[in-house]
Protein backbone atom coordinates (compact mmCIF):
# COMPACT_ATOMS: atom_id res chain seq x y z
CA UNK A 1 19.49 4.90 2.76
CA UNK A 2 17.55 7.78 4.20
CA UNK A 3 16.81 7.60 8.01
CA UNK A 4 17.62 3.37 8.62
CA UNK A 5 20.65 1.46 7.69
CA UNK A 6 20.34 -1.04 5.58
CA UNK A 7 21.08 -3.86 9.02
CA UNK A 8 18.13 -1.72 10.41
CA UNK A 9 15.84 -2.07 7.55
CA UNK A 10 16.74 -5.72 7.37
CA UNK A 11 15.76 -6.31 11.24
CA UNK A 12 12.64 -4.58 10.93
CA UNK A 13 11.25 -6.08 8.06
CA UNK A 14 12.28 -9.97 9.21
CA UNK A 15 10.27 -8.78 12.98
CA UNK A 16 7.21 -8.41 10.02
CA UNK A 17 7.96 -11.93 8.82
CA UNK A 18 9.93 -10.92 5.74
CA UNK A 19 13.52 -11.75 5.00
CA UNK A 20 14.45 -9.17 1.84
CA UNK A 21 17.59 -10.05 -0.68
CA UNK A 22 20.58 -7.39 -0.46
CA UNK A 23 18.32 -6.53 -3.94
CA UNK A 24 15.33 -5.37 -2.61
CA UNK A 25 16.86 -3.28 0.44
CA UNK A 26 18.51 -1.78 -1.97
CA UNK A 27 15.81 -1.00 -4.16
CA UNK A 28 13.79 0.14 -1.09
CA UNK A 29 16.84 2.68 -0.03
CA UNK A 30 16.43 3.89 -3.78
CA UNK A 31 13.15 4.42 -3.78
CA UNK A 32 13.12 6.65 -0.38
CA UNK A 33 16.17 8.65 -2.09
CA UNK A 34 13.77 9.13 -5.01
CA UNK A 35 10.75 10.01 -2.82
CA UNK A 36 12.56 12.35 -0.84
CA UNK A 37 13.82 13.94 -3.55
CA UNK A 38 10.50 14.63 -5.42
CA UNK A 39 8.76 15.62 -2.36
CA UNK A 40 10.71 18.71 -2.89
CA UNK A 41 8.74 19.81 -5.89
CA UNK A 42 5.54 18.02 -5.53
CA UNK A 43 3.71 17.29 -2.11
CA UNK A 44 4.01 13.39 -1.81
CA UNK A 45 4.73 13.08 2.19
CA UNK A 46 3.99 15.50 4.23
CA UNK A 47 7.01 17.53 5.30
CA UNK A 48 7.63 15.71 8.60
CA UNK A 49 7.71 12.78 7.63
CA UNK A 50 10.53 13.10 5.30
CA UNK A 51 12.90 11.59 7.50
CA UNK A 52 11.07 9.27 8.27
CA UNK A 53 10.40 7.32 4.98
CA UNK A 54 11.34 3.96 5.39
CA UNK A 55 11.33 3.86 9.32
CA UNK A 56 7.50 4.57 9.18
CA UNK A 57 5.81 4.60 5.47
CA UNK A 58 7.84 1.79 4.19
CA UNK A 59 7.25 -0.63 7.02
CA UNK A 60 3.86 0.51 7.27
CA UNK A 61 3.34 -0.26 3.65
CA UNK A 62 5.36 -3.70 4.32
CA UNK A 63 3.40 -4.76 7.76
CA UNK A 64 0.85 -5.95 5.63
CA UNK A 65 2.62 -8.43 3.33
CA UNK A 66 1.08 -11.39 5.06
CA UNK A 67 -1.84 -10.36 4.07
CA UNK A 68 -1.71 -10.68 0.40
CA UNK A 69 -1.44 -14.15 -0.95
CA UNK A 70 0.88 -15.92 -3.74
CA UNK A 71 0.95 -14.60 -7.03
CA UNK A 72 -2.30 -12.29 -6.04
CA UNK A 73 -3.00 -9.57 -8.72
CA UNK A 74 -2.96 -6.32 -6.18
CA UNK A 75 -4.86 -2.86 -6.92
CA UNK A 76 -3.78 0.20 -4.65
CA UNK A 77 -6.35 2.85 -4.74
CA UNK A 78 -5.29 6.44 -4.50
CA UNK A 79 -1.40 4.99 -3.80
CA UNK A 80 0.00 8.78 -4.26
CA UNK A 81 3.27 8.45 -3.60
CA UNK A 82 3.24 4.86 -4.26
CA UNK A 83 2.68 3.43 -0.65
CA UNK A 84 1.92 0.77 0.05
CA UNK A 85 1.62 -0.39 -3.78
CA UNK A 86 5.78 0.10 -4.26
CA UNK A 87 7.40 -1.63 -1.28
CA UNK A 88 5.42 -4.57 -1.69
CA UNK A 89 5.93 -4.61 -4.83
CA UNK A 90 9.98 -4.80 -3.95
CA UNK A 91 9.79 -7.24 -1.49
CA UNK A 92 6.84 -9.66 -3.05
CA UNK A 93 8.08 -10.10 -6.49
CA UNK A 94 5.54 -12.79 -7.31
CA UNK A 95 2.26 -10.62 -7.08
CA UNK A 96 0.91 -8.00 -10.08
CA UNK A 97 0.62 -4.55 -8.21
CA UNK A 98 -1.55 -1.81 -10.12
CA UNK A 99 -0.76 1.77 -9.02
CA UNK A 100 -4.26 3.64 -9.36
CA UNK A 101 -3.77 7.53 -9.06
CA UNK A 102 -5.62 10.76 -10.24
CA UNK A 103 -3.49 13.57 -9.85
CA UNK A 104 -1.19 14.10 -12.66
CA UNK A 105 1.97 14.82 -10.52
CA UNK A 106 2.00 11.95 -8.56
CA UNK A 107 1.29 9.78 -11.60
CA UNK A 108 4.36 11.19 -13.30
CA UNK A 109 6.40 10.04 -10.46
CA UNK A 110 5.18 6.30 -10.25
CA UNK A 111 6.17 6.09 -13.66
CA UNK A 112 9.36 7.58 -13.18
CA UNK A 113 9.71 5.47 -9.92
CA UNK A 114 8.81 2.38 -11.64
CA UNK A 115 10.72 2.62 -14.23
CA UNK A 116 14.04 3.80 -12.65
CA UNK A 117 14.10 0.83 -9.96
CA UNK A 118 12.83 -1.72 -13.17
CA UNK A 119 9.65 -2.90 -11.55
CA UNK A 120 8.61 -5.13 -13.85
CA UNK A 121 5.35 -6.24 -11.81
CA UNK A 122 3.90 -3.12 -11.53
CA UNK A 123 1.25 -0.71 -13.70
CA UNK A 124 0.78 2.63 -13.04
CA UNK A 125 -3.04 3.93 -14.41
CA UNK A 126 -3.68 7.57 -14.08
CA UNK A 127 -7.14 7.92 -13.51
CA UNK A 128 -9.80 8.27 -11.59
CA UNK A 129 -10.58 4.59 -9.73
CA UNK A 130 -14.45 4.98 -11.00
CA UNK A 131 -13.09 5.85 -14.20
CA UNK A 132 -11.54 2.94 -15.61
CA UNK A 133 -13.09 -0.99 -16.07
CA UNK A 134 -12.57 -3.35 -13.16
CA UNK A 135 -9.75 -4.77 -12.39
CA UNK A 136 -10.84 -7.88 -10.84
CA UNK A 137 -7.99 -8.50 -8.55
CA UNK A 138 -7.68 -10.78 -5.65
CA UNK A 139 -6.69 -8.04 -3.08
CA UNK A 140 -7.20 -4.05 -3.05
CA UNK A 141 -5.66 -1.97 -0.87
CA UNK A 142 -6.42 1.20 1.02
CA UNK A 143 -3.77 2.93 3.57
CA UNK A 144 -5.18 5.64 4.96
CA UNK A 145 -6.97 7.47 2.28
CA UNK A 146 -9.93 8.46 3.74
CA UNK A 147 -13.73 7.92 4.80
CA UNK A 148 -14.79 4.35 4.02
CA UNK A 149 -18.05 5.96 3.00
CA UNK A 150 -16.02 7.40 0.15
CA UNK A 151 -13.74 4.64 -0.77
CA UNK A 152 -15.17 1.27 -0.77
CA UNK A 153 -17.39 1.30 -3.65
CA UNK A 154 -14.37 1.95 -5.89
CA UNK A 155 -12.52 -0.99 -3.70
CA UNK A 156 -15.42 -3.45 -4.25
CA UNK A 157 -15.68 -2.09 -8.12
CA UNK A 158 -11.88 -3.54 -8.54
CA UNK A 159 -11.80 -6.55 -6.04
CA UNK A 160 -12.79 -9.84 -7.51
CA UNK A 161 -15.59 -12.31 -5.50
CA UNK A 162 -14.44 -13.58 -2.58
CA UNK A 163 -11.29 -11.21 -3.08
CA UNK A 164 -10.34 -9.06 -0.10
CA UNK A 165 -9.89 -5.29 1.05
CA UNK A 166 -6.84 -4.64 2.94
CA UNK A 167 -7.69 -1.37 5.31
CA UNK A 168 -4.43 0.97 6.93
CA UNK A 169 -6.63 2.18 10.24
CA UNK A 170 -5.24 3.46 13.86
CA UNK A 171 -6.30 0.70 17.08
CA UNK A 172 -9.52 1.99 18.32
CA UNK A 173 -11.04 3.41 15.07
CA UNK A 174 -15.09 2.58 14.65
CA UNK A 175 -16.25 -0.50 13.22
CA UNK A 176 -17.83 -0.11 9.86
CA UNK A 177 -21.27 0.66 9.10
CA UNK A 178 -22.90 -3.44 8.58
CA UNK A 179 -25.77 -1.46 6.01
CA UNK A 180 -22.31 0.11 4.03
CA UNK A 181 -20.93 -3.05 4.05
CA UNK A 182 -23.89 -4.55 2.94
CA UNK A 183 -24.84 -2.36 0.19
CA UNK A 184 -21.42 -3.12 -1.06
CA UNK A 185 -21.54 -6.77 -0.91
CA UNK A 186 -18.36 -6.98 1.42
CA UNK A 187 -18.00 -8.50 5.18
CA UNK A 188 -15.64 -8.14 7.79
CA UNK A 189 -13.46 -10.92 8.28
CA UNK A 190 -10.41 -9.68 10.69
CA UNK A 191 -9.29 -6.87 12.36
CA UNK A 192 -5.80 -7.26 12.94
CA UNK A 193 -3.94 -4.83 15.47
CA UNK A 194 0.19 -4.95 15.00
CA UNK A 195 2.88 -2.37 16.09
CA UNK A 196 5.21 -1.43 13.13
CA UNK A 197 9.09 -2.23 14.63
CA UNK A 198 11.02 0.83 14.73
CA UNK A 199 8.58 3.83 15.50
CA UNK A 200 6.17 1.69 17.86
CA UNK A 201 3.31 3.10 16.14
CA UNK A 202 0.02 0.61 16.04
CA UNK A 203 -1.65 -0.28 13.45
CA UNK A 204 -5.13 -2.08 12.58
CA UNK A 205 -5.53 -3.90 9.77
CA UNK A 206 -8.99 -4.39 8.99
CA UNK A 207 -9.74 -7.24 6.42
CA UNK A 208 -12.98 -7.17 4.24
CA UNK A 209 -13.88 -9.94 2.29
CA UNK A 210 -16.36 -9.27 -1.13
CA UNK A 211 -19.34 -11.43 -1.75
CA UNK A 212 -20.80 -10.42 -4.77
């Protein structure tokens, strides 16, 4: 483990309604190691947030588990260092995750990641999101990776109809454009506000549904 014990970790993620084997913490501690350890050569995290993996980008990543449903195929756009795509992935065996990421670097270690802690359910594809044929999947996710004016027409291209957009945003942040919405054939349906157990940082989860 990095900067929770494993107890800790547990606690945390049952306060977000999960209740991980001795497996997956373990598998989430290994992860972290590996992250930490990479960020040293290539910039995953920034630099203060090192020790602060798994007490912050981990249960971030994992605060929105009730939001994806059974055996859901998952897309994470621009994941980088594999968050939220790889924790849920851990802790929600049952749903395909799909690792989309453009910079070579990073790519290299979701493989490596993947393949060290045997992650069987999830694909990493190094491209470009508008690069590659949709993925049709029944939830894509976006933590914090930039202006929605940017992003969601390469979230729509990969969600299926009547699929849903998971958004990472801070309590507070503007509604979205209804005419960028539109144009994109999505909808609001909830904006959920939570604060993540350890760090008492809050978090809105805003929840597009796709139309067309």
């Amino acid at each position: 483990m990095t900067d929770l014990s494993r107890q800790d970790l547990k606690q945390a993620c049952k306060s977000l309604g999960l209740a991980p084997t001795e497996s997956q913490l373990s598998l989430l501690g290994r992860y972290a190691k590996a992250l930490r350890e990479r960020n040293r050569q290539v910039n995953l995290v920034s630099r203060k947030d090192v020790g602060r993996i798994l007490s912050y980008h981990v249960l971030d990543s994992l605060a929105a588990a009730s939001l994806v449903p059974t055996d859901s195929r998952v897309v994470d756009i621009g994941t980088g260092a594999g968050l939220p795509g790889i924790p849920l992935a851990i802790c929600r065996p049952d749903v395909t995750l799909f690792l989309v990421e453009s910079i070579a670097k990073k790519a290299r270690f979701l493989e490596h990641a993947v393949a060290e802690l045997g992650l069987t359910n999830v694909h990493v594809i190094h491209a470009r999101a508008e690069a590659i044929e949709p993925l049709s999947c029944r939830v894509a996710l976006s933590r914090l990776t930039g202006e929605l004016t940017v992003c969601l027409g390469w979230l729509a291209r990969h969600c299926a109809t009547d699929g849903s957009i998971v958004l990472w945003k801070s309590p507070g942040t503007a509604g979205a454009d209804a005419q960028l919405l539109s144009r994109h054939g999505v909808r609001v349906q909830e904006a959920r506000d939570i604060v993540l157990p350890v760090t008492g940082i809050p978090r809105r989860f805003v929840v597009l549904v796709r139309q067309i």
